[in-house]
Protein backbone atom coordinates (compact mmCIF):
# COMPACT_ATOMS: atom_id res chain seq x y z
CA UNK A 1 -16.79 5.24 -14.26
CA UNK A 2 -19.52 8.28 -13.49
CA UNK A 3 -17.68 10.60 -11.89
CA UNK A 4 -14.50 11.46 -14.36
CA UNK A 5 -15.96 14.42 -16.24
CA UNK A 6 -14.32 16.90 -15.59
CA UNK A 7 -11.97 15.72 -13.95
CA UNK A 8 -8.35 17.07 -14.61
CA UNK A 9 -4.80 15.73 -15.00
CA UNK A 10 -1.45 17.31 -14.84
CA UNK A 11 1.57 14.14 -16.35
CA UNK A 12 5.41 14.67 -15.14
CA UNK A 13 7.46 12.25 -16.62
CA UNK A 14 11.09 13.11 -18.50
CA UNK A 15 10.79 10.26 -20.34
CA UNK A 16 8.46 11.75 -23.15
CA UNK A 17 7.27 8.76 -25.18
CA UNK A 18 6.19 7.18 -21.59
CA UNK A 19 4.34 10.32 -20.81
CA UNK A 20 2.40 10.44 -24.23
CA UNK A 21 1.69 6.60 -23.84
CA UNK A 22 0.13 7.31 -20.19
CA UNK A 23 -1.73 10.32 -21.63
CA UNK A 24 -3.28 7.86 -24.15
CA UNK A 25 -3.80 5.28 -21.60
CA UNK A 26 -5.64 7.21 -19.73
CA UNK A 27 -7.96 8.83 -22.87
CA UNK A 28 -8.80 5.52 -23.86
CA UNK A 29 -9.80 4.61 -20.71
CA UNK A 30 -11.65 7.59 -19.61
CA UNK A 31 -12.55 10.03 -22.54
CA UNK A 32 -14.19 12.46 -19.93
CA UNK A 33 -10.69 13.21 -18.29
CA UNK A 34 -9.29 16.49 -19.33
CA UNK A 35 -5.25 16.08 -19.24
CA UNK A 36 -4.25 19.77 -18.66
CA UNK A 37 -0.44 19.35 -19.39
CA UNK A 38 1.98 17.09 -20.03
CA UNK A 39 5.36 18.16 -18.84
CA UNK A 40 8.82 16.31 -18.40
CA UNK A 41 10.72 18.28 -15.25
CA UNK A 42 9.38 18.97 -12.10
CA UNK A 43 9.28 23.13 -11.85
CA UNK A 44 7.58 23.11 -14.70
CA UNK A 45 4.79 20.65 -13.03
CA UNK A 46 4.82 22.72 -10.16
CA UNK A 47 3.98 25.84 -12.31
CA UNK A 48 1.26 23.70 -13.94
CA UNK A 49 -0.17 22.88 -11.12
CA UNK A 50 -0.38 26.32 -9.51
CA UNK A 51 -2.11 27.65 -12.84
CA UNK A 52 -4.46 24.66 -13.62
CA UNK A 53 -5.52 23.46 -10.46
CA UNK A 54 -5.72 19.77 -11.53
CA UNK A 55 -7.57 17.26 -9.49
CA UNK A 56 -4.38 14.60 -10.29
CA UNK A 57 -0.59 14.67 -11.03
CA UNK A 58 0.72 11.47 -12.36
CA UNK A 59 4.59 12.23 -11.06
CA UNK A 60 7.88 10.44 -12.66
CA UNK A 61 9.49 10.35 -9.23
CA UNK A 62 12.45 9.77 -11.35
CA UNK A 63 13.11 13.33 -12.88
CA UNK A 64 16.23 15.44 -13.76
CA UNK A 65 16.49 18.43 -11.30
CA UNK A 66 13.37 18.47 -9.01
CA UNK A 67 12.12 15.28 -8.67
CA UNK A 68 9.02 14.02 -8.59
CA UNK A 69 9.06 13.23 -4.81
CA UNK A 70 10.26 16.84 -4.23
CA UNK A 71 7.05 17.86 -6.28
CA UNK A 72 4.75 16.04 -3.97
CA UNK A 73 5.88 17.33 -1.04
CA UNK A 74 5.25 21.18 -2.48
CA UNK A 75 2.13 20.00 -3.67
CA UNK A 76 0.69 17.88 -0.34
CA UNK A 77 2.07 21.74 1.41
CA UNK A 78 -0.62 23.35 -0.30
CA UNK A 79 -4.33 24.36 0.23
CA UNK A 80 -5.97 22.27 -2.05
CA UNK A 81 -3.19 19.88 -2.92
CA UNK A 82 -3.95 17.43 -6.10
CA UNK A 83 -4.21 13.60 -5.81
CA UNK A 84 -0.62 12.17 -6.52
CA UNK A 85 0.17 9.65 -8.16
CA UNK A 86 3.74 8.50 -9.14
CA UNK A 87 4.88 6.68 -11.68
CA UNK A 88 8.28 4.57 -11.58
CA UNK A 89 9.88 2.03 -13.46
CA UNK A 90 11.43 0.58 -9.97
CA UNK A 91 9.12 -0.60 -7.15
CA UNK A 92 11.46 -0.57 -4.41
CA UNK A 93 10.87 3.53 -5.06
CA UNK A 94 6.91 2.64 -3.84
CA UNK A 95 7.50 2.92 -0.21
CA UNK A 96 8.80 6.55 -0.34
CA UNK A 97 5.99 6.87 -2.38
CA UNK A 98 3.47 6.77 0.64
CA UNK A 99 5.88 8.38 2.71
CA UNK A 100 4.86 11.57 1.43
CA UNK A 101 0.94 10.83 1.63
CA UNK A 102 0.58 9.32 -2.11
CA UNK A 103 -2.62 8.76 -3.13
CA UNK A 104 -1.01 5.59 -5.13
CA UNK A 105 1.41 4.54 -7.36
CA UNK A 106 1.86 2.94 -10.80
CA UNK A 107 4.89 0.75 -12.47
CA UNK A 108 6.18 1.67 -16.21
CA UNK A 109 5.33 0.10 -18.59
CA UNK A 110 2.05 1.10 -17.70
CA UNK A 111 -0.57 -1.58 -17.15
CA UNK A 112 -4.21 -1.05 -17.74
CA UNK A 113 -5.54 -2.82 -14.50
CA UNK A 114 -3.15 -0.20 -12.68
CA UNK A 115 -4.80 2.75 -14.56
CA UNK A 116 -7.86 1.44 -13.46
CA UNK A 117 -7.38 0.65 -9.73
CA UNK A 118 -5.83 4.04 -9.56
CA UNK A 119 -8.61 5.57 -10.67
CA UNK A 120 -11.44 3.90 -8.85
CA UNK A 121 -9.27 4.77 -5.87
CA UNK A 122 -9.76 8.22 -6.88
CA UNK A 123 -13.07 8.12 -7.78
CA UNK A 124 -14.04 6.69 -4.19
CA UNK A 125 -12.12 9.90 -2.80
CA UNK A 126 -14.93 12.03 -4.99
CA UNK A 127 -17.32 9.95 -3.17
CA UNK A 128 -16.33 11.01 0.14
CA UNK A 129 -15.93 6.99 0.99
CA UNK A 130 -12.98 5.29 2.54
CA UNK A 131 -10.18 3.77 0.74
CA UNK A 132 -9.08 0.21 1.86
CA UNK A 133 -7.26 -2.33 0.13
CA UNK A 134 -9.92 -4.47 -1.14
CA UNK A 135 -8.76 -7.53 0.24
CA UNK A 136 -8.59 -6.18 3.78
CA UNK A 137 -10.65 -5.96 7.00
CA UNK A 138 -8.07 -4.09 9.24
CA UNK A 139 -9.02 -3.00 12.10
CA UNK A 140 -8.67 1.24 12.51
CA UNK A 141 -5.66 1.84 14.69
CA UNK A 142 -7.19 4.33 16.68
CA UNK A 143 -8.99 1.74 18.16
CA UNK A 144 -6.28 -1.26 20.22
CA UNK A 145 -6.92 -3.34 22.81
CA UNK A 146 -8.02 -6.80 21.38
CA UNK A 147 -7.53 -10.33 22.65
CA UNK A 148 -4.27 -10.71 24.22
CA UNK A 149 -4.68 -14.73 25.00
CA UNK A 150 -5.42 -17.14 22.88
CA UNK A 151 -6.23 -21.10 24.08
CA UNK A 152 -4.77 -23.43 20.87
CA UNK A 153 -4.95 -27.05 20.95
CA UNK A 154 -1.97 -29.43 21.44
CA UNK A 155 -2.71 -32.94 21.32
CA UNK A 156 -4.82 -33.71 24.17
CA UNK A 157 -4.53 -30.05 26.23
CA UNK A 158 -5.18 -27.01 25.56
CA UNK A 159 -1.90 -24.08 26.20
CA UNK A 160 -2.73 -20.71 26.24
CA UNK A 161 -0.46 -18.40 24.29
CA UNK A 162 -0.48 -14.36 24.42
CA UNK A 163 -0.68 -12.56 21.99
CA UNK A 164 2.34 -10.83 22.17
CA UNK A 165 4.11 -14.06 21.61
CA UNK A 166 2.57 -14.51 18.39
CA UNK A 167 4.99 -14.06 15.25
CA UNK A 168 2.73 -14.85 12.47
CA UNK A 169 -1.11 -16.06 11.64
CA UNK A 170 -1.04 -17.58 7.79
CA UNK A 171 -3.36 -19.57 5.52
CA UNK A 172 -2.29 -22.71 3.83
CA UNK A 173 -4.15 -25.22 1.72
CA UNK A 174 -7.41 -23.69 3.14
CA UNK A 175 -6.26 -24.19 6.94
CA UNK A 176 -4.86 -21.26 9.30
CA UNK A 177 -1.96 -21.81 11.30
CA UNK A 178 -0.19 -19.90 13.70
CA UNK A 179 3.43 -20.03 14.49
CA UNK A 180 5.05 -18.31 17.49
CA UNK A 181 8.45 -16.84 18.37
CA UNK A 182 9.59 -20.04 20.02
CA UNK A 183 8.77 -21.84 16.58
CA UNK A 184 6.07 -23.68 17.37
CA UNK A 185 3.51 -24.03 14.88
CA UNK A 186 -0.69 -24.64 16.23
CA UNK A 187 -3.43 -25.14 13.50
CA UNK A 188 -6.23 -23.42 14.64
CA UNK A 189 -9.90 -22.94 13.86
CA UNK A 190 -10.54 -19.17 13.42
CA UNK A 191 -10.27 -17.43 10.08
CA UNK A 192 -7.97 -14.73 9.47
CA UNK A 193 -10.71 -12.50 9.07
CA UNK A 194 -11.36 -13.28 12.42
CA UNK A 195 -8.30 -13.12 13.87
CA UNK A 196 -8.03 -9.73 12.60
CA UNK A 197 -11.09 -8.77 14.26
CA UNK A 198 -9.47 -10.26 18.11
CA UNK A 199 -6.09 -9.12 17.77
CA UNK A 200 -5.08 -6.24 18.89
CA UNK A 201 -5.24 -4.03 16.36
CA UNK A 202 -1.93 -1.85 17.15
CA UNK A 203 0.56 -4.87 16.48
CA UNK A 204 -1.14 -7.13 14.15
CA UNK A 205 -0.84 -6.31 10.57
CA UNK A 206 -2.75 -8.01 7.75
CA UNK A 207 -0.11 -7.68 4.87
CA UNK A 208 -1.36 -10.27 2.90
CA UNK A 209 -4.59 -12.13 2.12
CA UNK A 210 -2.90 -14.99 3.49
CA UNK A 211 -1.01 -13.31 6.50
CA UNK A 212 -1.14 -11.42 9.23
CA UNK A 213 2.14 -10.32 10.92
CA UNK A 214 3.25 -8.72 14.93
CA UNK A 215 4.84 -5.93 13.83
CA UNK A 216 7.02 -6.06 16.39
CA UNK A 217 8.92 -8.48 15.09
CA UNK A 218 8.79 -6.65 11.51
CA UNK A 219 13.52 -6.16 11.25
CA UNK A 220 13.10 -4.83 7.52
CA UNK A 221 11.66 -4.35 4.85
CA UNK A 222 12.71 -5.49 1.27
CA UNK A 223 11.38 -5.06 -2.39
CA UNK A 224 9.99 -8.43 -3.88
CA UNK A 225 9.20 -9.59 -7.58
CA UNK A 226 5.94 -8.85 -9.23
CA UNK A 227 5.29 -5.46 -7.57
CA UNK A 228 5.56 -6.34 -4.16
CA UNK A 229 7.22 -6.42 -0.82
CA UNK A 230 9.11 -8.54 1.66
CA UNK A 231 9.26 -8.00 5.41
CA UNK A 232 12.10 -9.81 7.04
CA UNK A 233 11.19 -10.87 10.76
CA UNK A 234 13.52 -11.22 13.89
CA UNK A 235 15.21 -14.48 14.70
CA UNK A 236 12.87 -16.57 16.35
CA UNK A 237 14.29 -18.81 19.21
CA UNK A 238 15.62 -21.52 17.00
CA UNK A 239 17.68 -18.96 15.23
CA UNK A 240 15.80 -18.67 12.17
CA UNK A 241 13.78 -15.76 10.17
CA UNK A 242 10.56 -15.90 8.63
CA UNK A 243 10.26 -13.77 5.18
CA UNK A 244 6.51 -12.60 4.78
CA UNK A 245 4.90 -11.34 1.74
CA UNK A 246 2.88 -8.04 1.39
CA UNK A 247 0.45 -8.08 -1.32
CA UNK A 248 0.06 -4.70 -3.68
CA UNK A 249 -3.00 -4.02 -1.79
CA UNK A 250 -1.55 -3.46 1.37
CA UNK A 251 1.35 -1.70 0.86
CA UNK A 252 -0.25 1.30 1.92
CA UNK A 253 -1.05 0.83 5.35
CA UNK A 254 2.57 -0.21 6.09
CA UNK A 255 3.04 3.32 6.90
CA UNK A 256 0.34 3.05 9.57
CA UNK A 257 2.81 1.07 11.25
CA UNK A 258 5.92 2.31 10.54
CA UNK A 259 7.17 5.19 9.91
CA UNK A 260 8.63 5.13 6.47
């Protein structure tokens, strides 16, 4: 990484021996970073902040008194706000984390590939690029419209199915499928990559490398194993609901979608 020197970090965690370990984490990672402070409440941070200037706070949202969500949202209030990133032995915490414009967020104990995609996240901010989940070729919201009928083969004809009826587009064993809210299931030729590109881009969501969902038809959301997330669909006509998976790299851009 080119662009850390320089660079300088403010750490908020109560838990001291987790906020030494992500100091040296980070140092052994990038020796260029210069960690400013390394507090353990949240007025205290705050103070930090205002006197250093740091270009990132790695927040415990999890803090006696003030915590570390009530940070961010003094911080993101100010002129030149830092990156934030929270920290969090609990994932289903992760959603709130966006919800108050998170740059990211990390799970104790810390993991080195976190440190780093955190940070290469960051260091495309410095660039002045855009940040998108590697994985993903959304389409930018402020752009719908998008095919809103689709012809799908079934046996011998061909039906033609809007868009709007569409509950899910997944991959399986290298084939794409998509099933609708009446529970019918068509394999169909089109990549998701594709599909993402035809849809319209308001209601589709690509949550997964292997899924895209309607968001429409999105009833809640739920915290999942290994970092991750669960959205729970409507009933579908036969009664039944579809659980879909969101993959790390997505989680994000849920809040494009819903207000969180």
């Amino acid at each position: 990484m080119t662009r850390m020197k320089g660079v300088k970090v403010v750490i908020a965690d109560d838990e001291k021996l987790m906020a030494q370990e992500l100091r040296a984490l980070l140092l052994e990672l990038y020796s260029d970073l210069q960690i400013v402070g390394v507090v353990h409440d949240g007025e205290t941070a705050l103070q930090l902040v205002k006197t250093h200037k740091p270009d990132i706070a790695f927040l415990d949202i999890q803090m006696p008194g003030m915590t570390g969500l009530a940070v961010a949202k003094r911080l993101i209030a100010a002129e030149e706000p830092p990156a934030v990133v929270f920290a969090t032995a609990y994932d289903e915490y992760a959603l709130k984390a966006f919800s108050v414009n998170a740059m990211d967020y990390i799970l104790k104990p810390y993991d080195e590939a976190d440190i780093r995609r955190v940070m290469e996240k960051f260091e495309k901010m410095l660039a002045g690029t855009s940040v998108k989940p590697k994985e993903s070729d959304n389409k930018d919201l402020s752009k719908p419209g998008g095919i809103r009928k689709f012809s799908l083969e079934k046996g011998d004809r061909m039906e033609i199915i809007d868009s709007d009826k569409i509950e899910l587009i997944y991959a399986k064993d290298r084939l794409v499928y998509i099933k609708t809210l009446d529970g019918e299931i068509y394999r169909t030729k089109l990549t998701l990559q594709e599909y993402e590109g035809k849809l319209p881009a308001e209601c589709f969501f690509r949550c997964h490398r292997n899924y895209i969902v309607n968001v429409n038809q999105i009833k809640e959301i739920a915290t999942w194993f290994n970092k991750g997330y669960i959205l729970i669909l409507k009933k579908n006509a036969a009664g039944k609901s579809q659980e879909v998976p969101v993959g790390r790299a997505y989680a994000a851009r849920l809040r494009e979608y819903i207000e969180l």
